[in-house]
PDB file of N, CA and C in Angstrom:
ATOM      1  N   UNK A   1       6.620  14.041   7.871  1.00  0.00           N
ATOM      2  CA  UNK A   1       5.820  13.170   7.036  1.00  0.00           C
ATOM      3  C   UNK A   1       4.426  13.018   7.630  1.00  0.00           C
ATOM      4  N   UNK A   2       3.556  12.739   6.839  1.00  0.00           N
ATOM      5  CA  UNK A   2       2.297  12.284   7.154  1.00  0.00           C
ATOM      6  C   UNK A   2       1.565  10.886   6.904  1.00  0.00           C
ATOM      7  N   UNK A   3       0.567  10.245   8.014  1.00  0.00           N
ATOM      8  CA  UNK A   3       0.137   9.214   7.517  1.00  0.00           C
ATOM      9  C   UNK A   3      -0.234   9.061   6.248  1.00  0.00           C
ATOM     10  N   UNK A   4      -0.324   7.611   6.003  1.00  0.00           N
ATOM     11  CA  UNK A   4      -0.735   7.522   4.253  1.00  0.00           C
ATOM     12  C   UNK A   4      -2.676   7.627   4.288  1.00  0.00           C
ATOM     13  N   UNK A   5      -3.184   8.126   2.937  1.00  0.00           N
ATOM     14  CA  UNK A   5      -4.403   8.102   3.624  1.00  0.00           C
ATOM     15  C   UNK A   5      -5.410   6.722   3.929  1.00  0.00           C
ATOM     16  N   UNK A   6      -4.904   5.763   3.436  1.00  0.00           N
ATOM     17  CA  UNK A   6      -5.258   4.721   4.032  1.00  0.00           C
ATOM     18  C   UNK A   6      -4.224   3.082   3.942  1.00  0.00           C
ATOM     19  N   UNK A   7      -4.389   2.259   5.262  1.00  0.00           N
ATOM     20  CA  UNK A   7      -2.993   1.380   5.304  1.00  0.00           C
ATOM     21  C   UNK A   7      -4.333   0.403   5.744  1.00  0.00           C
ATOM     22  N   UNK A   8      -3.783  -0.302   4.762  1.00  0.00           N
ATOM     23  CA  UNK A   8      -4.405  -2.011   4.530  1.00  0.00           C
ATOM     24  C   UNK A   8      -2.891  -3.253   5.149  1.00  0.00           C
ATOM     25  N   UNK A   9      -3.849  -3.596   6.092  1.00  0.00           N
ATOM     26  CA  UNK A   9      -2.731  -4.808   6.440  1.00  0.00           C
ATOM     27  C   UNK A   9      -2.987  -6.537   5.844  1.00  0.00           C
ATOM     28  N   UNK A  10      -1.834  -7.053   5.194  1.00  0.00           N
ATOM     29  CA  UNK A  10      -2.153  -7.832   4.518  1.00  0.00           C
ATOM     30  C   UNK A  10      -1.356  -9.699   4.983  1.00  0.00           C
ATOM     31  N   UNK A  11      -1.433 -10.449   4.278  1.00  0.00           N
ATOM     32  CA  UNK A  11      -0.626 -11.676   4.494  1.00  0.00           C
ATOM     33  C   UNK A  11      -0.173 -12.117   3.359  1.00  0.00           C
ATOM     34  N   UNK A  12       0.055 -11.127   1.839  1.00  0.00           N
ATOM     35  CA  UNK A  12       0.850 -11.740   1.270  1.00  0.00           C
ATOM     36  C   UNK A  12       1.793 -10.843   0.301  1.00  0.00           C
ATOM     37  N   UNK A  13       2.845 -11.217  -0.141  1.00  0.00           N
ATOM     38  CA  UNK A  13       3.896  -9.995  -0.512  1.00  0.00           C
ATOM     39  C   UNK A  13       3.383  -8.715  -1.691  1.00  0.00           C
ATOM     40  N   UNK A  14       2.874  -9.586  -2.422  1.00  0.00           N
ATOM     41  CA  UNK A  14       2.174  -9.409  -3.710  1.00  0.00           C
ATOM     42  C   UNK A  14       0.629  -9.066  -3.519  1.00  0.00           C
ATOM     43  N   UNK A  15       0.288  -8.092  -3.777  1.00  0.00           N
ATOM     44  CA  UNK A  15      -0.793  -7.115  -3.681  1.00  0.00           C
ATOM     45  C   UNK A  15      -1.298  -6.524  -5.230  1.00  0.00           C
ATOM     46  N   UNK A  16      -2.619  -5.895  -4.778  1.00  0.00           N
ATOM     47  CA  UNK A  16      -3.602  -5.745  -6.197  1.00  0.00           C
ATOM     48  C   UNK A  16      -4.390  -4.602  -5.288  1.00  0.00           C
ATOM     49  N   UNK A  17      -4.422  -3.007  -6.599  1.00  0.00           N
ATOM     50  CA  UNK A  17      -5.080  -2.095  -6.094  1.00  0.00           C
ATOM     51  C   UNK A  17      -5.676  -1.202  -7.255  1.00  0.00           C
ATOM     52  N   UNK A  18      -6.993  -1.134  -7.301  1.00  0.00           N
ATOM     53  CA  UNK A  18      -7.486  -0.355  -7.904  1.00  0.00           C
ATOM     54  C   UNK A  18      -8.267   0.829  -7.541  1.00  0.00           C
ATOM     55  N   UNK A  19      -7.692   1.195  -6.450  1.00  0.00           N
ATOM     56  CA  UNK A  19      -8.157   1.938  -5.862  1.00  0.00           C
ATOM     57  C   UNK A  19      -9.473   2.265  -5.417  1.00  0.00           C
ATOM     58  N   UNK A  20     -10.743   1.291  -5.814  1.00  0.00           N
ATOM     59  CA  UNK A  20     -11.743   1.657  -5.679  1.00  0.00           C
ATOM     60  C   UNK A  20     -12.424   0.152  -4.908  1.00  0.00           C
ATOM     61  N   UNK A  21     -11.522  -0.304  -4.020  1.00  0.00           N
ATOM     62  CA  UNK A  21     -11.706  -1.345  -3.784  1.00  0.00           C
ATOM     63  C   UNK A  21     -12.990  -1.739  -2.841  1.00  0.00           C
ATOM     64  N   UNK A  22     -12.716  -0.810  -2.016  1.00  0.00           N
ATOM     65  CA  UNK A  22     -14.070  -0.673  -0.644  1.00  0.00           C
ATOM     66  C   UNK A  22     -14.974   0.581  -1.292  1.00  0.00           C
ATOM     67  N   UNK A  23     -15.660   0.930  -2.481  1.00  0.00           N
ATOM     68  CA  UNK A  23     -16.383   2.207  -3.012  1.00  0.00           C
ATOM     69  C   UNK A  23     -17.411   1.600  -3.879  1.00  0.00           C
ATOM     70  N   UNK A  24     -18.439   1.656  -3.675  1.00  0.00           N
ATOM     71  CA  UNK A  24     -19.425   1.489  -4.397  1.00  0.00           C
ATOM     72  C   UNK A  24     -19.906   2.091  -6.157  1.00  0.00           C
ATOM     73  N   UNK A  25     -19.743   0.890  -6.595  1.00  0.00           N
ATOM     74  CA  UNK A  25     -19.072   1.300  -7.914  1.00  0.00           C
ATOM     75  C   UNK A  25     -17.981   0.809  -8.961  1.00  0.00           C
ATOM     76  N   UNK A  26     -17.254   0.616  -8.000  1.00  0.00           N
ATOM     77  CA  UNK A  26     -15.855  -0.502  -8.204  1.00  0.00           C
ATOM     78  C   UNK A  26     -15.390   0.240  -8.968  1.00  0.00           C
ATOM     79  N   UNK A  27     -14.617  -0.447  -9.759  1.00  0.00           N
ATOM     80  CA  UNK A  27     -13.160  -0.131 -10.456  1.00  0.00           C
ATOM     81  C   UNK A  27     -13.559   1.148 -11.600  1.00  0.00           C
ATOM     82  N   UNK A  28     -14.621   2.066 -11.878  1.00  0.00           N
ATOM     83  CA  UNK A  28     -15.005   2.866 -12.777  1.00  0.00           C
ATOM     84  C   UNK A  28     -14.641   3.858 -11.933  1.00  0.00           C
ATOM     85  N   UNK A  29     -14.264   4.154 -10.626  1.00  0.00           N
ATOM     86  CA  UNK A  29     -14.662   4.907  -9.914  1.00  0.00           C
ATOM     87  C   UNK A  29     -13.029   5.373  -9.478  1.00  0.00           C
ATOM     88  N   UNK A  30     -12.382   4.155  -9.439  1.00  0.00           N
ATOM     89  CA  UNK A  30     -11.029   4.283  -9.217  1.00  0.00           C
ATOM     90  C   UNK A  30      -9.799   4.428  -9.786  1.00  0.00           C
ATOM     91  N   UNK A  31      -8.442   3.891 -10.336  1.00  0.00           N
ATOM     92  CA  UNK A  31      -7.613   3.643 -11.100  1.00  0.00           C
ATOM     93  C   UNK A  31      -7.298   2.473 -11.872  1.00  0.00           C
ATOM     94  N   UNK A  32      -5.957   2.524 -12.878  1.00  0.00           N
ATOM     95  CA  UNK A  32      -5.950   1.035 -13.345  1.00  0.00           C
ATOM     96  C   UNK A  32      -5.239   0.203 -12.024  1.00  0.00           C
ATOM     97  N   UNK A  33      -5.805  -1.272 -12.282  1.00  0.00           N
ATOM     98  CA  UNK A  33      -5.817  -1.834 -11.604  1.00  0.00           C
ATOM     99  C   UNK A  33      -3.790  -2.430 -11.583  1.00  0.00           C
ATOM    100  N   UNK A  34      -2.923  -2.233 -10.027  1.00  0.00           N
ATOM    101  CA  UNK A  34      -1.787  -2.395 -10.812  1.00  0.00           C
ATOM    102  C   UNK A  34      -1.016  -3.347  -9.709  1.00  0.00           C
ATOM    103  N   UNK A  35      -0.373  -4.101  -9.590  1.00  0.00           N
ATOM    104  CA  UNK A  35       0.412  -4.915  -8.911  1.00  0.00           C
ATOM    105  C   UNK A  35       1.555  -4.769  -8.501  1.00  0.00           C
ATOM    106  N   UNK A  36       1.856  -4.999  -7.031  1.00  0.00           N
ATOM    107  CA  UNK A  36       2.469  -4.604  -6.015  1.00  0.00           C
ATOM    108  C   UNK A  36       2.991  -5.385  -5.489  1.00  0.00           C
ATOM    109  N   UNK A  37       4.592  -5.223  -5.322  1.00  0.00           N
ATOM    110  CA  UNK A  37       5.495  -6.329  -4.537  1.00  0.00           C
ATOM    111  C   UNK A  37       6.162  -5.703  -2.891  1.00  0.00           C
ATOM    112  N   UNK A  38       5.530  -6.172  -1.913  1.00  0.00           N
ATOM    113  CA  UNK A  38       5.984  -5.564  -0.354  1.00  0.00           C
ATOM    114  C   UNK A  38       7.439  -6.597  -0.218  1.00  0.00           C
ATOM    115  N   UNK A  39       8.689  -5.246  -0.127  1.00  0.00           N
ATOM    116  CA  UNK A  39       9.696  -5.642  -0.363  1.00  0.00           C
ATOM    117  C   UNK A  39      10.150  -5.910   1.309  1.00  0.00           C
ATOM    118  N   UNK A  40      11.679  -5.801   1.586  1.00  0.00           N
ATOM    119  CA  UNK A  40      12.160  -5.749   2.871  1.00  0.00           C
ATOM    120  C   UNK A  40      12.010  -4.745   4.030  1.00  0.00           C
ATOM    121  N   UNK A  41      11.312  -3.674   3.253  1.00  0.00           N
ATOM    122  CA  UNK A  41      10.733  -2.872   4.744  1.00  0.00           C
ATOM    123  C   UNK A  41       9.406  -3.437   4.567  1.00  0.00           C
ATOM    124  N   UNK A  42       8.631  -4.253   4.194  1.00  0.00           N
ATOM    125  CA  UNK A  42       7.974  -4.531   4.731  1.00  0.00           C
ATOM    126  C   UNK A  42       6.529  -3.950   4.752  1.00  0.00           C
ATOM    127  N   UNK A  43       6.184  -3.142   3.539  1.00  0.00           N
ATOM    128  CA  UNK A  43       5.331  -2.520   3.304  1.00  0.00           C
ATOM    129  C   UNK A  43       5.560  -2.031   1.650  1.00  0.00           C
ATOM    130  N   UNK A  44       4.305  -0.975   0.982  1.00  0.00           N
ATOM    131  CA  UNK A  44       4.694  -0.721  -0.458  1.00  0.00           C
ATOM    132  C   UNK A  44       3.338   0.107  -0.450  1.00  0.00           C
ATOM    133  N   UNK A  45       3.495   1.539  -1.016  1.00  0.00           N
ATOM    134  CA  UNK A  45       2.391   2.249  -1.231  1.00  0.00           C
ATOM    135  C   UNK A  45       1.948   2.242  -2.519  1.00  0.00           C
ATOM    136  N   UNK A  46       0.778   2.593  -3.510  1.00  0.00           N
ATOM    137  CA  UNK A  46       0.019   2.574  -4.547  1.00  0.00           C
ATOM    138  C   UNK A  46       0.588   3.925  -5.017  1.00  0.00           C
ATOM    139  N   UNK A  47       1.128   4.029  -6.070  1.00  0.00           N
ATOM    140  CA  UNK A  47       1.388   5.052  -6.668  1.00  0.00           C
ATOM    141  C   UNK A  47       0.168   6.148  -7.146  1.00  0.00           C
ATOM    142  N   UNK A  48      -0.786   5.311  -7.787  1.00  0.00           N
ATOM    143  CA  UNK A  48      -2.109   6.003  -7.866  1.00  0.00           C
ATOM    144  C   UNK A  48      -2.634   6.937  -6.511  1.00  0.00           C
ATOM    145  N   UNK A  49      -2.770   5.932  -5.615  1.00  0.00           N
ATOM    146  CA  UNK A  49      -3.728   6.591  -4.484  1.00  0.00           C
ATOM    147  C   UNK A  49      -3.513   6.634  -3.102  1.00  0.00           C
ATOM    148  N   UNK A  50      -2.162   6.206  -3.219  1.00  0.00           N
ATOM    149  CA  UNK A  50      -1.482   6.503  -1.645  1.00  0.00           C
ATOM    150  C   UNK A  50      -1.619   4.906  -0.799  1.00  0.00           C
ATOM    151  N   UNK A  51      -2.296   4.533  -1.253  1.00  0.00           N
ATOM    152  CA  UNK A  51      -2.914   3.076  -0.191  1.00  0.00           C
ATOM    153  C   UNK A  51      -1.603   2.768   0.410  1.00  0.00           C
ATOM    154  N   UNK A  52      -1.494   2.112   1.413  1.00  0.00           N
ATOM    155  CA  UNK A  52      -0.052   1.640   1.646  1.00  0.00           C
ATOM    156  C   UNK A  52      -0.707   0.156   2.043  1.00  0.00           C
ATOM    157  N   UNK A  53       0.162  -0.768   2.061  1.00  0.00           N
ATOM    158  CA  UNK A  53      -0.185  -1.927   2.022  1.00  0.00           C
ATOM    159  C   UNK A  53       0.991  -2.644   3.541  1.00  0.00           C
ATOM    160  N   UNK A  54       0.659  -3.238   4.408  1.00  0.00           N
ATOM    161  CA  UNK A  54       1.411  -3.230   5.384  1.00  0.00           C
ATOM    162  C   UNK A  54       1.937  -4.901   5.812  1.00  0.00           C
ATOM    163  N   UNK A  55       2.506  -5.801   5.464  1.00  0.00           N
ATOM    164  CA  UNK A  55       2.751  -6.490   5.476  1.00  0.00           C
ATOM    165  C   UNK A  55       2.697  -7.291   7.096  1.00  0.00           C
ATOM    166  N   UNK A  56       1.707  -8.325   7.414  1.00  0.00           N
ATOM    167  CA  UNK A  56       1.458  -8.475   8.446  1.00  0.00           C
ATOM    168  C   UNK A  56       2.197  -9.348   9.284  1.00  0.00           C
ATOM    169  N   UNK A  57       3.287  -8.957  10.285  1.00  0.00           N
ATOM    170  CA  UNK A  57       4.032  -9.637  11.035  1.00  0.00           C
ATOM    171  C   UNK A  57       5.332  -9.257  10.355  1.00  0.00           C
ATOM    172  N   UNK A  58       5.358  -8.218   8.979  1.00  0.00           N
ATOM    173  CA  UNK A  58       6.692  -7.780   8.992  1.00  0.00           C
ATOM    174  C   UNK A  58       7.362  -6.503   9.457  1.00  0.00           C
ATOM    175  N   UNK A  59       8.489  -6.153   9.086  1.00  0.00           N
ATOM    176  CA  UNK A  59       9.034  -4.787  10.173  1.00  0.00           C
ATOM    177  C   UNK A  59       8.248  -4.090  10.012  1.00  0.00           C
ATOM    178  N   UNK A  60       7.370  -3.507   8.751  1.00  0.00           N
ATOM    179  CA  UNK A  60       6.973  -2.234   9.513  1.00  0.00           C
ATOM    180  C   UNK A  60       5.084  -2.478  10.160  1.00  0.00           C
ATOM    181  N   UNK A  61       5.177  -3.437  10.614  1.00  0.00           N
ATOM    182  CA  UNK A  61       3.543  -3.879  11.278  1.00  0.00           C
ATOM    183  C   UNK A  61       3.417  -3.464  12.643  1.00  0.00           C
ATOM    184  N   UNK A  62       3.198  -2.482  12.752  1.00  0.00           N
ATOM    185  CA  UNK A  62       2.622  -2.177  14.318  1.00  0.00           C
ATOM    186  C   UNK A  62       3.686  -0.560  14.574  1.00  0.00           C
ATOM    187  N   UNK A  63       4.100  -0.176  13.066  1.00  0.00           N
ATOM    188  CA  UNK A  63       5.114   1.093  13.158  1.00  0.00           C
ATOM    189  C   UNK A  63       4.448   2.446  13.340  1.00  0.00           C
ATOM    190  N   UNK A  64       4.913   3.153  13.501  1.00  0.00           N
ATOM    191  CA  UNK A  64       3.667   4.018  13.458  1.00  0.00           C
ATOM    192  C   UNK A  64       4.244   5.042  11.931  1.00  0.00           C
ATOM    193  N   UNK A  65       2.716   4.757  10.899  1.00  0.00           N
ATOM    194  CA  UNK A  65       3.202   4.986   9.619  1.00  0.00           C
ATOM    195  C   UNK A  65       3.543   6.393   9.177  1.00  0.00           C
ATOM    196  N   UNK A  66       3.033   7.528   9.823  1.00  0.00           N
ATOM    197  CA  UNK A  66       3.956   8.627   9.924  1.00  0.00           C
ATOM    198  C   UNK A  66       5.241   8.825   9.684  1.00  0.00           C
ATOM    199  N   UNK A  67       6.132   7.856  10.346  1.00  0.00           N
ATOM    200  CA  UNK A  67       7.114   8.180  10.612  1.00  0.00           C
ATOM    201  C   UNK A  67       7.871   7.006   9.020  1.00  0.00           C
ATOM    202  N   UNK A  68       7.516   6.752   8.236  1.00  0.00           N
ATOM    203  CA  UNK A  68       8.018   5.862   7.056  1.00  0.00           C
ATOM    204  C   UNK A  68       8.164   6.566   5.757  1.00  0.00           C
ATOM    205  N   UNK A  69       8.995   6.653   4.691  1.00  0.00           N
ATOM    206  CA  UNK A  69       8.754   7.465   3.882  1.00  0.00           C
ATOM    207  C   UNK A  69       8.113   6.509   2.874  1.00  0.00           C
ATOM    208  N   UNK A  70       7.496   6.791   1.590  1.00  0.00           N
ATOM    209  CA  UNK A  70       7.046   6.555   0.630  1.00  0.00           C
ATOM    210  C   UNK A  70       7.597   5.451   0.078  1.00  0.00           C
ATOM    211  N   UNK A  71       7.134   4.523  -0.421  1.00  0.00           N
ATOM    212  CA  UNK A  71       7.990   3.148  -0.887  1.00  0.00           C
ATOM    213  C   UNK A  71       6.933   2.659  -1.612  1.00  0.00           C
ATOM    214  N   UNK A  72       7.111   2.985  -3.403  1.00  0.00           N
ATOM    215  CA  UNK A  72       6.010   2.897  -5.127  1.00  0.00           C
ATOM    216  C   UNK A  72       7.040   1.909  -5.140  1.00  0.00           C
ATOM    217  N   UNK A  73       6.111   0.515  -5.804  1.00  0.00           N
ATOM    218  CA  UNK A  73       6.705  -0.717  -6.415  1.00  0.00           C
ATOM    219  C   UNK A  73       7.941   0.093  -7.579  1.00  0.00           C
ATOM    220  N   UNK A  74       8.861  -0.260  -7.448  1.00  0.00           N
ATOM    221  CA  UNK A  74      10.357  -0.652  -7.522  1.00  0.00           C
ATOM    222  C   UNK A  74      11.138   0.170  -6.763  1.00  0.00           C
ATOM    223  N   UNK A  75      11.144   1.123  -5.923  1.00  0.00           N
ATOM    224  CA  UNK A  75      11.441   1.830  -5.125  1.00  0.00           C
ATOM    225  C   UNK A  75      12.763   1.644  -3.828  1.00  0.00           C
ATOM    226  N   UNK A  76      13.470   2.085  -3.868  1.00  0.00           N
ATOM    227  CA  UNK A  76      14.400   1.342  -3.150  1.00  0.00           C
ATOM    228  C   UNK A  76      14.934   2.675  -1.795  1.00  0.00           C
ATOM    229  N   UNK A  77      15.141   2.164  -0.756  1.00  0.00           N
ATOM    230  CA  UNK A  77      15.959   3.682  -0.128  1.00  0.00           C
ATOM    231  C   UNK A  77      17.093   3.806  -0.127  1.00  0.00           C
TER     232      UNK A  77
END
């Protein structure tokens, strides 16, 4: 596996990504904007654009994200 191409660490379960969040330009530039629930591992990637979202102080915070597979809101392993 490979890192995701970018991991945002956060403080709350429920997340918002339009992918064009840090891009000058905003949301024309990116995807629809879509909402995200970080389940019991503890993380949840953007189906659009890979973002992974890392839930801060939960299991997978300080993991090294390589080694995690893919986890799109409703996603289960």
């Amino acid at each position: 596996m490979i890192a995701p191409p970018e991991t945002l660490r956060v403080h709350t379960r429920r997340v918002v990504c339009d992918g064009a969040t840090d891009i000058p330009g905003g949301a024309a530039l990116g995807h629809p904007r879509v909402y995200l629930e970080i389940d019991e591992h503890g993380y949840v990637d953007c189906g659009y654009c890979d973002r992974r979202f890392v839930l801060i102080g939960g299991p997978a915070d300080g993991a090294d994200q390589s080694t995690l597979p893919d986890i799109s809101e409703g996603a289960s392993l």
